[in-house]
PDB file of N, CA and C in Angstrom:
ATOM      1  N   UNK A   1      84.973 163.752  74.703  1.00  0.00           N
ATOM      2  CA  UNK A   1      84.998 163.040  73.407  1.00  0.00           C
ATOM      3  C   UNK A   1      86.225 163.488  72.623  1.00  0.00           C
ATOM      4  N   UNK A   2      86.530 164.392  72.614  1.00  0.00           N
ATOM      5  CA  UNK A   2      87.753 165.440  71.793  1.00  0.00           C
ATOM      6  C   UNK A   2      88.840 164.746  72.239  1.00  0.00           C
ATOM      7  N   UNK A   3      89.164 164.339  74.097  1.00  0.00           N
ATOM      8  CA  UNK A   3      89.983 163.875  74.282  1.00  0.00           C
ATOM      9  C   UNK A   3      90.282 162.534  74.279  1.00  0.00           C
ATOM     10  N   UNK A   4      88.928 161.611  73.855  1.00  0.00           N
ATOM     11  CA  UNK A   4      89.082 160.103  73.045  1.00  0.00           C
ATOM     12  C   UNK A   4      89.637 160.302  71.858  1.00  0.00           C
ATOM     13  N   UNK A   5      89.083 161.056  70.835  1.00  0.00           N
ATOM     14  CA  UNK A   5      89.247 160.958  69.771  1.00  0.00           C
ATOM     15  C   UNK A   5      90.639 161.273  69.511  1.00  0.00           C
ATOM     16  N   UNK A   6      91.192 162.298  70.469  1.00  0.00           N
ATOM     17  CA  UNK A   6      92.879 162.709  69.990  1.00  0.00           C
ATOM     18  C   UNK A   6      93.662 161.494  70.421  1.00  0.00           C
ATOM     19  N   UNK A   7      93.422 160.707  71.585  1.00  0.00           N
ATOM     20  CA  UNK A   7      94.155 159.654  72.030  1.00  0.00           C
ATOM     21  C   UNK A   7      94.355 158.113  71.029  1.00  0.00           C
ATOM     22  N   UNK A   8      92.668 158.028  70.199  1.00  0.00           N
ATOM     23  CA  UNK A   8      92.909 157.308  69.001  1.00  0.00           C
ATOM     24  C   UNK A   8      92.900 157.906  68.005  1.00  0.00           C
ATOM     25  N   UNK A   9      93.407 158.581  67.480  1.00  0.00           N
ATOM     26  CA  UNK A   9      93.798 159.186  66.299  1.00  0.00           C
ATOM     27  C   UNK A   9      93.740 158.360  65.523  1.00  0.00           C
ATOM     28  N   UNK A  10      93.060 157.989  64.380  1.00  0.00           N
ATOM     29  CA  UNK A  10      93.083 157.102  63.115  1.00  0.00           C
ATOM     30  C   UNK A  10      92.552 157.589  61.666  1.00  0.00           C
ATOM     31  N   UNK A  11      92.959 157.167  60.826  1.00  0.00           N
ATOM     32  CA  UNK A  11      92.578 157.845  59.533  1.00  0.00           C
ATOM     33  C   UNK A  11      91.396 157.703  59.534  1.00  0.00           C
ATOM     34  N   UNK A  12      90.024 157.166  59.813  1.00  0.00           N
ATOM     35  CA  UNK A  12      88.901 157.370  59.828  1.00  0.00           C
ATOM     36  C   UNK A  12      88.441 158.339  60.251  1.00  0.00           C
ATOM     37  N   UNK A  13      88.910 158.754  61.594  1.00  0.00           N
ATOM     38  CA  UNK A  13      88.734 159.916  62.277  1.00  0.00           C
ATOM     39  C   UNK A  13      89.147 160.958  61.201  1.00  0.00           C
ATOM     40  N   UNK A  14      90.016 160.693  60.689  1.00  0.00           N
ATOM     41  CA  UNK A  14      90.448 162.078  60.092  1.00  0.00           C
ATOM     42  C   UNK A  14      89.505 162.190  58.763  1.00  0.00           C
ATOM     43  N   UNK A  15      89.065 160.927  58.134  1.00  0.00           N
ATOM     44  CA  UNK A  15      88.175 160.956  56.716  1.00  0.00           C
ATOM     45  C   UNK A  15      87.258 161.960  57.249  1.00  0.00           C
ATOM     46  N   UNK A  16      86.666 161.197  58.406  1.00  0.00           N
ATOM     47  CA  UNK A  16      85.142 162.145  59.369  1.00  0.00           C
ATOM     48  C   UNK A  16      85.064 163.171  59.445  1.00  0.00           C
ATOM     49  N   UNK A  17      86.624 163.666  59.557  1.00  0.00           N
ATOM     50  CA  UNK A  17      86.802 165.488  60.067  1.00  0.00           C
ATOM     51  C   UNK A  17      86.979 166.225  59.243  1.00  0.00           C
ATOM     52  N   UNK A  18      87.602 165.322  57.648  1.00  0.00           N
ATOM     53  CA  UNK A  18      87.701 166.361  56.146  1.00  0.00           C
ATOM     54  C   UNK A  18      86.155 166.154  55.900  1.00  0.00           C
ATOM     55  N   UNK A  19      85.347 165.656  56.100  1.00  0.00           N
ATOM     56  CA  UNK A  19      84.168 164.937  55.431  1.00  0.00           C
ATOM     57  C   UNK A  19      83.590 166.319  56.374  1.00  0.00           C
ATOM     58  N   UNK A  20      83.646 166.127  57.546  1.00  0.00           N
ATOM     59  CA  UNK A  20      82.215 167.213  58.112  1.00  0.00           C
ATOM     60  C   UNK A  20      83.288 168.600  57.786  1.00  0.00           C
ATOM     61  N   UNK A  21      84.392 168.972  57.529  1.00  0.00           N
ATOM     62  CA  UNK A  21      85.088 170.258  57.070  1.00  0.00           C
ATOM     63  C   UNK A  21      84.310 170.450  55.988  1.00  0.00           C
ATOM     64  N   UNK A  22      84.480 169.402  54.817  1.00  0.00           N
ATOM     65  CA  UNK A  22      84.112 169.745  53.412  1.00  0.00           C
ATOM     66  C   UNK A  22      82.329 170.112  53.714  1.00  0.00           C
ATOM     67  N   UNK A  23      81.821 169.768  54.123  1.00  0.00           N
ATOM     68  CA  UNK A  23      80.227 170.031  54.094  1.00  0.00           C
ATOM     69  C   UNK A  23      80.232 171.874  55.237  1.00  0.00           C
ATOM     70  N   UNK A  24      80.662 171.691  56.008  1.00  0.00           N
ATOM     71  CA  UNK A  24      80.596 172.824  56.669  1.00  0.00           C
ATOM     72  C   UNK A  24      81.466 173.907  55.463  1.00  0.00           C
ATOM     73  N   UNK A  25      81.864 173.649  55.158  1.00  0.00           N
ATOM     74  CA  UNK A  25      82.611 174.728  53.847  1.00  0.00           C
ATOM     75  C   UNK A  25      81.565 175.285  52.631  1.00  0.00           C
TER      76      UNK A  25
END
């Protein structure tokens, strides 16, 4: 999955990954 997600890289993906950062913080 890590290596789907790096191959589409898109700003959603990245909202998803500040979004579950900010809660895991």
């Amino acid at each position: 999955t890590n290596k789907k997600t790096k191959r589409t890289f898109t700003p959603e993906s990245a909202i998803m990954r500040k979004a579950v950062s900010t809660l895991t913080c």
